[in-house]
C-alpha atoms as a PDB file:
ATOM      1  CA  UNK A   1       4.104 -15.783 -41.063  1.00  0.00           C
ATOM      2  CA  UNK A   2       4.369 -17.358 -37.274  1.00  0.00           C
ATOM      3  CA  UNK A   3       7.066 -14.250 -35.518  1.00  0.00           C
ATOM      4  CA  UNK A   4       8.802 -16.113 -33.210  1.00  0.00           C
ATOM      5  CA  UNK A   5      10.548 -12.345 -31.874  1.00  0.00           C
ATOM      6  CA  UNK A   6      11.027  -8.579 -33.072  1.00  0.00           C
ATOM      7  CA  UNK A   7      13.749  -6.348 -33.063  1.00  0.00           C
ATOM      8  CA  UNK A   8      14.088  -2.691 -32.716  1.00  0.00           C
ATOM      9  CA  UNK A   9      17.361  -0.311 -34.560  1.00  0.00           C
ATOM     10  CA  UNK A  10      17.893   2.988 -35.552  1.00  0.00           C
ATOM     11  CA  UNK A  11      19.902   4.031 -37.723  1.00  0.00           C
ATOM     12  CA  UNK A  12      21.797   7.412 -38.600  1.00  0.00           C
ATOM     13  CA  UNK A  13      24.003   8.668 -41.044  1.00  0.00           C
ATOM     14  CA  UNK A  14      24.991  12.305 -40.120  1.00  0.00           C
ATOM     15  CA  UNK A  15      26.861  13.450 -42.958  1.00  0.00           C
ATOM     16  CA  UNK A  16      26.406  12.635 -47.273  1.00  0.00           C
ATOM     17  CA  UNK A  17      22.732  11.930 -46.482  1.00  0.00           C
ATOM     18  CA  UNK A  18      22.882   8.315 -47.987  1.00  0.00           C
ATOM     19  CA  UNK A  19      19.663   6.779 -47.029  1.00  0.00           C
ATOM     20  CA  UNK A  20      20.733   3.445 -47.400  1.00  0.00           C
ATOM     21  CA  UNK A  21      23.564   3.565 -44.809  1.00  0.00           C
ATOM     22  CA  UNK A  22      21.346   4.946 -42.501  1.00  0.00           C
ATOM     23  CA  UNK A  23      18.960   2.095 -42.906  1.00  0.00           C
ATOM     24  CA  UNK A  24      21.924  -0.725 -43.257  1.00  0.00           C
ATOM     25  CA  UNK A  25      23.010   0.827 -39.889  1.00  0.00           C
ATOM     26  CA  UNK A  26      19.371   0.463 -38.251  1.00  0.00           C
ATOM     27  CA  UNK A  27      18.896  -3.335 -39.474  1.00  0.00           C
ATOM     28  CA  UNK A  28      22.582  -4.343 -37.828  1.00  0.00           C
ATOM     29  CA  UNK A  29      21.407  -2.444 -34.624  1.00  0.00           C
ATOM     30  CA  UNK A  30      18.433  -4.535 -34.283  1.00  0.00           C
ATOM     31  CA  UNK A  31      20.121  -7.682 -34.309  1.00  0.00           C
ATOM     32  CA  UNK A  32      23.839  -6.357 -33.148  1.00  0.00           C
ATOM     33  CA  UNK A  33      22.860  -7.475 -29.802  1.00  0.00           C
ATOM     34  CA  UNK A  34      20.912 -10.984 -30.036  1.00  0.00           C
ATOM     35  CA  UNK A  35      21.552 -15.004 -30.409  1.00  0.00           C
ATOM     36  CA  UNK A  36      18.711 -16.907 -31.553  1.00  0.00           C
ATOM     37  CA  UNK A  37      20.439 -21.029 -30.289  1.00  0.00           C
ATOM     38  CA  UNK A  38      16.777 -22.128 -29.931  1.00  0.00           C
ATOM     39  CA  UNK A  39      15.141 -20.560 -32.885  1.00  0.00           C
ATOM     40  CA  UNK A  40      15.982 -23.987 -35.124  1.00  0.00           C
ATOM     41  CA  UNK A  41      13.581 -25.605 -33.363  1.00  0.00           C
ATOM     42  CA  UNK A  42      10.960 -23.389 -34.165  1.00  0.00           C
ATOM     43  CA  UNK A  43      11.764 -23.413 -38.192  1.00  0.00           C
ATOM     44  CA  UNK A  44      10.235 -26.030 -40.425  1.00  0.00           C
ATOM     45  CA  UNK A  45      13.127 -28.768 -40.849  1.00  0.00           C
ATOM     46  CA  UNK A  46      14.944 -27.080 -38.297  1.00  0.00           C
ATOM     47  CA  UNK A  47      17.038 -25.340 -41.323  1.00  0.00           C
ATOM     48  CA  UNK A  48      17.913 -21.869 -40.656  1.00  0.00           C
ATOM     49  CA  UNK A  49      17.343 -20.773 -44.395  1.00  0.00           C
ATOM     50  CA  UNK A  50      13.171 -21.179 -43.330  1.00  0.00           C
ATOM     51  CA  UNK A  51      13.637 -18.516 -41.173  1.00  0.00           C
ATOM     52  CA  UNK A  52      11.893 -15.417 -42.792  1.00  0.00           C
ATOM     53  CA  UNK A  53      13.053 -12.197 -41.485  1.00  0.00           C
ATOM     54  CA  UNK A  54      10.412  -9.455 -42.188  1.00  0.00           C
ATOM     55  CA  UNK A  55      11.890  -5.806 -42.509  1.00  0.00           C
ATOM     56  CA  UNK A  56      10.057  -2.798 -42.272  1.00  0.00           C
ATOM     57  CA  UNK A  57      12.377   0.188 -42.655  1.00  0.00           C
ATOM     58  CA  UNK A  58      10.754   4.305 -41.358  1.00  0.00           C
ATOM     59  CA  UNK A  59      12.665   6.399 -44.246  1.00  0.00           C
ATOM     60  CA  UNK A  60      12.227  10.448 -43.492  1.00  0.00           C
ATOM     61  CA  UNK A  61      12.986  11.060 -47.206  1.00  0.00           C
ATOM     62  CA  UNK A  62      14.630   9.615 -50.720  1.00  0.00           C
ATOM     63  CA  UNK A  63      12.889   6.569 -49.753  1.00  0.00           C
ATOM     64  CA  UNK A  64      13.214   5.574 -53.880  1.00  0.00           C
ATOM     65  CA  UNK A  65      17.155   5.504 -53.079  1.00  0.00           C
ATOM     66  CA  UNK A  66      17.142   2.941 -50.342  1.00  0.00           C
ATOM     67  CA  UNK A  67      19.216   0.006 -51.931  1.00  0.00           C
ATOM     68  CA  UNK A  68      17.260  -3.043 -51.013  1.00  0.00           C
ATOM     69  CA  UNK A  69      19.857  -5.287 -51.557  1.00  0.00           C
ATOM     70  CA  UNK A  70      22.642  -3.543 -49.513  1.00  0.00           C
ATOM     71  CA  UNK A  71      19.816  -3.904 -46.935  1.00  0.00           C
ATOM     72  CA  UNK A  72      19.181  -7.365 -47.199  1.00  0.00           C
ATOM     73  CA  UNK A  73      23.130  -8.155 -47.258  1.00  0.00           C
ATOM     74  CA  UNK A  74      22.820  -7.363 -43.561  1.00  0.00           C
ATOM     75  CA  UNK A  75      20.521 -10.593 -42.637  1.00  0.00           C
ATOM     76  CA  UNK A  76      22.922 -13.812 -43.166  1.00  0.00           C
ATOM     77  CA  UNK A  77      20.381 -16.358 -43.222  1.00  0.00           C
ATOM     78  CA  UNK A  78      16.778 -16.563 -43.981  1.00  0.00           C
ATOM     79  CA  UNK A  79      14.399 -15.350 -46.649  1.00  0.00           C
ATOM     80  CA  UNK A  80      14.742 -11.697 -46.291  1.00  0.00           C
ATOM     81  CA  UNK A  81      11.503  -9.259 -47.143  1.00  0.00           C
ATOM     82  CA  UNK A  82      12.228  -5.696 -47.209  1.00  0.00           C
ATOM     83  CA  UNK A  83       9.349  -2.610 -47.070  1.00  0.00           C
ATOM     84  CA  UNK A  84      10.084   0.885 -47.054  1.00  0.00           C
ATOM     85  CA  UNK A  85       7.497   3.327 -45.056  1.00  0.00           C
ATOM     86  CA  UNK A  86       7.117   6.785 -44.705  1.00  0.00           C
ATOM     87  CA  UNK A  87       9.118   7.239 -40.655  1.00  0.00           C
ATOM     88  CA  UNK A  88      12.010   8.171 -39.385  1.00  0.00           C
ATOM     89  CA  UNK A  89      12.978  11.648 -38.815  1.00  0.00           C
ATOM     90  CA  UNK A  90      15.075  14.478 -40.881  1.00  0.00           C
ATOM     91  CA  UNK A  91      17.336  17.060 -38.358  1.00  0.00           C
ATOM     92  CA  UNK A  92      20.241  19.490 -38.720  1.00  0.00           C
ATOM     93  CA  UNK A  93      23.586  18.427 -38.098  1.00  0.00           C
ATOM     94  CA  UNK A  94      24.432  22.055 -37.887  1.00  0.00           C
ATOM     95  CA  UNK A  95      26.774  22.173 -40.552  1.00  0.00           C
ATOM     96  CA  UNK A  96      27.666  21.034 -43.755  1.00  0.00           C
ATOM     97  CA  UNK A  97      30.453  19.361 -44.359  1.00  0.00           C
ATOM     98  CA  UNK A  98      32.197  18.745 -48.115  1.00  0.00           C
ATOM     99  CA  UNK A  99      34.978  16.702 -47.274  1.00  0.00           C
ATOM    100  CA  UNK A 100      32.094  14.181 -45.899  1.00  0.00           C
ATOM    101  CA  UNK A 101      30.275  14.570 -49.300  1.00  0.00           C
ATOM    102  CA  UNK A 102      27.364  16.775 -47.525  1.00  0.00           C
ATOM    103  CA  UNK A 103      25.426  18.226 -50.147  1.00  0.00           C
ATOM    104  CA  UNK A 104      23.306  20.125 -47.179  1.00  0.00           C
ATOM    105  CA  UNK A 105      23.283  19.858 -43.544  1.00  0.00           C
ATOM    106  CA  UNK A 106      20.703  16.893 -43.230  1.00  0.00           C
ATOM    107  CA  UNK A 107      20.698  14.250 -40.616  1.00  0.00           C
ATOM    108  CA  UNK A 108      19.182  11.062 -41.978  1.00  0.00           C
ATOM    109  CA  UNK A 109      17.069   9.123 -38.931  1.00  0.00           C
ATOM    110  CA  UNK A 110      15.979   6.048 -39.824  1.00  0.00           C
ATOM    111  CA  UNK A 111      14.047   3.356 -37.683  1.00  0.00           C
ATOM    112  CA  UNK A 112      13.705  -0.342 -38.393  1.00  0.00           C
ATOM    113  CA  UNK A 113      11.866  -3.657 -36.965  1.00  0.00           C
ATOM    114  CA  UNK A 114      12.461  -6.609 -37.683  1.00  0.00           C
ATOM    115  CA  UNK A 115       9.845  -9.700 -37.502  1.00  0.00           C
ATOM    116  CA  UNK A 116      11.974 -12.660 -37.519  1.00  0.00           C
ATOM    117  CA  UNK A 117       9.942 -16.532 -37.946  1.00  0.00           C
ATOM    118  CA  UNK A 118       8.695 -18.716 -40.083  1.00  0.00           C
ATOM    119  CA  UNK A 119       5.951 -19.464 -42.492  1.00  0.00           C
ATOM    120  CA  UNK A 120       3.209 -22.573 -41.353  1.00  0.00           C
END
């Protein structure tokens, strides 16, 4: 894969300790902030679906329960490739809350970069 650029998010979920939303929340906060106009130019047939956007996701824990597609939903175009490493970080929220379907007072930390390009 040629990476034309890489992006950097973090994602959190304080409360219900759903890894997924913590990593769904790092992917759209590596690319919350960006506009690619020129990338077509770059991509084989200047098509957007040849983009390939490379995700590599730091999970603290339950990495098994990371649903990849959920992930993937985030990225609108391209050919999406999601791994799952060891990362991230586990904390304390400092209390547990039920109402917020807490089943303990873990803060779910995850980190993600994204390697977005094309193959050639």
């Amino acid at each position: 894969m040629k990476v034309v650029f890489v992006e950097i998010g973090m994602g959190v979920d304080l409360h219900g300790q759903d890894v997924t939303e913590a990593c769904v929340r790092a992917c759209r906060n590596a690319i919350q902030h960006n506009s690619m106009p020129g990338l077509r130019s770059f991509l084989p047939g200047q098509d957007i679906n040849n983009m390939v956007v490379s995700v590599r996701l730091g999970v603290p824990a339950d990495a098994d329960k990371v649903d990849i597609a959920k992930v993937k939903s985030v990225f609108p175009y391209g050919q999406v490739r999601v791994e799952v490493v060891p990362g991230g970080l586990l904390c304390s929220s400092g209390v547990v809350l039920p109402d917020k379907g807490d089943r303990n007072d873990l803060v779910y930390i995850v980190n993600a970069a994204v390697e977005v390009g094309y193959e050639g």
